[in-house]
Protein backbone atom coordinates (compact mmCIF):
# COMPACT_ATOMS: atom_id res chain seq x y z
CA UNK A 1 39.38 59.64 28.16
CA UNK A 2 39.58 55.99 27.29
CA UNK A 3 40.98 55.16 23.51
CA UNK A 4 38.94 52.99 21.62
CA UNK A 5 35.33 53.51 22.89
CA UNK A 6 34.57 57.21 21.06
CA UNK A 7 32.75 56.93 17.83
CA UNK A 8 34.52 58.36 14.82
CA UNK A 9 33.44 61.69 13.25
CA UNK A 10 33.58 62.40 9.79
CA UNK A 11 31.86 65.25 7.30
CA UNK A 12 27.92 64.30 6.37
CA UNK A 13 26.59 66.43 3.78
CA UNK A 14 22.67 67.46 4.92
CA UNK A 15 20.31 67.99 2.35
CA UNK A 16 16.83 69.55 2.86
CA UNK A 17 13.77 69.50 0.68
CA UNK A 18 13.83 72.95 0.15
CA UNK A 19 17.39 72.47 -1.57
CA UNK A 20 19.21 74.06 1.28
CA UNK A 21 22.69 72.11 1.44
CA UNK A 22 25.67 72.10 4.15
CA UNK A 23 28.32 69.98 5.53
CA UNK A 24 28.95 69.14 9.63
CA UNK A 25 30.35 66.19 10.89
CA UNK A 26 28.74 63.58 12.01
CA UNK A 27 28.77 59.26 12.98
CA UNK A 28 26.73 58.43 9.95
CA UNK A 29 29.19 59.72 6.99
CA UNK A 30 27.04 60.28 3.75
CA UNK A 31 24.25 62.76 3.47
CA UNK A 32 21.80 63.48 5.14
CA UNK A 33 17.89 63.99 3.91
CA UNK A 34 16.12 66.37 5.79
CA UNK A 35 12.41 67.44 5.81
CA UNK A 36 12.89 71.05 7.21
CA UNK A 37 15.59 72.75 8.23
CA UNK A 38 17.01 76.72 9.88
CA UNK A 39 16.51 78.35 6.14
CA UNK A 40 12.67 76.80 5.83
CA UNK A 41 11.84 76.28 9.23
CA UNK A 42 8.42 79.24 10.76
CA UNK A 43 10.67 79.81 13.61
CA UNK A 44 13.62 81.24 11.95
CA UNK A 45 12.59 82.60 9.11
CA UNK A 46 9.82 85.00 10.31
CA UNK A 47 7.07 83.78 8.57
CA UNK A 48 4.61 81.54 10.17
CA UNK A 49 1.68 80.03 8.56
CA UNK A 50 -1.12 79.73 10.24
CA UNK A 51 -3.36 76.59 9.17
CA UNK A 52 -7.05 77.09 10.39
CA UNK A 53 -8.61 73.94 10.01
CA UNK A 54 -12.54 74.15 10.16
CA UNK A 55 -12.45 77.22 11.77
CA UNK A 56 -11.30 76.63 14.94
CA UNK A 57 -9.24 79.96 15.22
CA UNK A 58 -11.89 81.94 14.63
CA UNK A 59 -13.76 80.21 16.99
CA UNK A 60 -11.23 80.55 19.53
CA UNK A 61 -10.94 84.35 18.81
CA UNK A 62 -15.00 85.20 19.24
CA UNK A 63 -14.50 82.59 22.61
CA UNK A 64 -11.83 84.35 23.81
CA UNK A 65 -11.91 88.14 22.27
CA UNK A 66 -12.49 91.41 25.06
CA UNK A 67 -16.27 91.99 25.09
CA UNK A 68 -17.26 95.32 24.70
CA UNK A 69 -19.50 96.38 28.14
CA UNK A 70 -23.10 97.05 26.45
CA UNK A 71 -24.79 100.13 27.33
CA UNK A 72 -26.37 100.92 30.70
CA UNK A 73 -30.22 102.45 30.15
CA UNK A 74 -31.07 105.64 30.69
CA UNK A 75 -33.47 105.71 34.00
């Protein structure tokens, strides 16, 4: 590899709204503000929230949901 043209890496603290905190290294040495991160984020934690906004789950459900055959009459 050429010298000289490799960006140097140095330790970054990360910070996350939800107060989680750890060091990596990084370009940009400092810290680093976060909105969500692996100990917040639905994915990894297990527990998705779902946001139903005017109803359109529900809606999608009924659309969607196995119909039950009605009954034949009796001849």
């Amino acid at each position: 590899m050429r010298k000289g043209i490799h960006p140097d890496y140095r330790l970054a603290t990360v910070t996350c709204v939800c107060g989680n905190t750890f060091q990596t290294r990084s370009t940009r040495p400092g810290t680093i503000k976060l909105e969500i991160c692996s100990a917040c984020h639905p994915y990894f934690t297990g527990k998705q929230k779902l946001v139903d906004s005017a109803g359109r789950v529900e809606k999608y459900m009924r659309k969607y949901a196995k119909k039950v055959p009605a009954e034949q009459p009796k001849a």
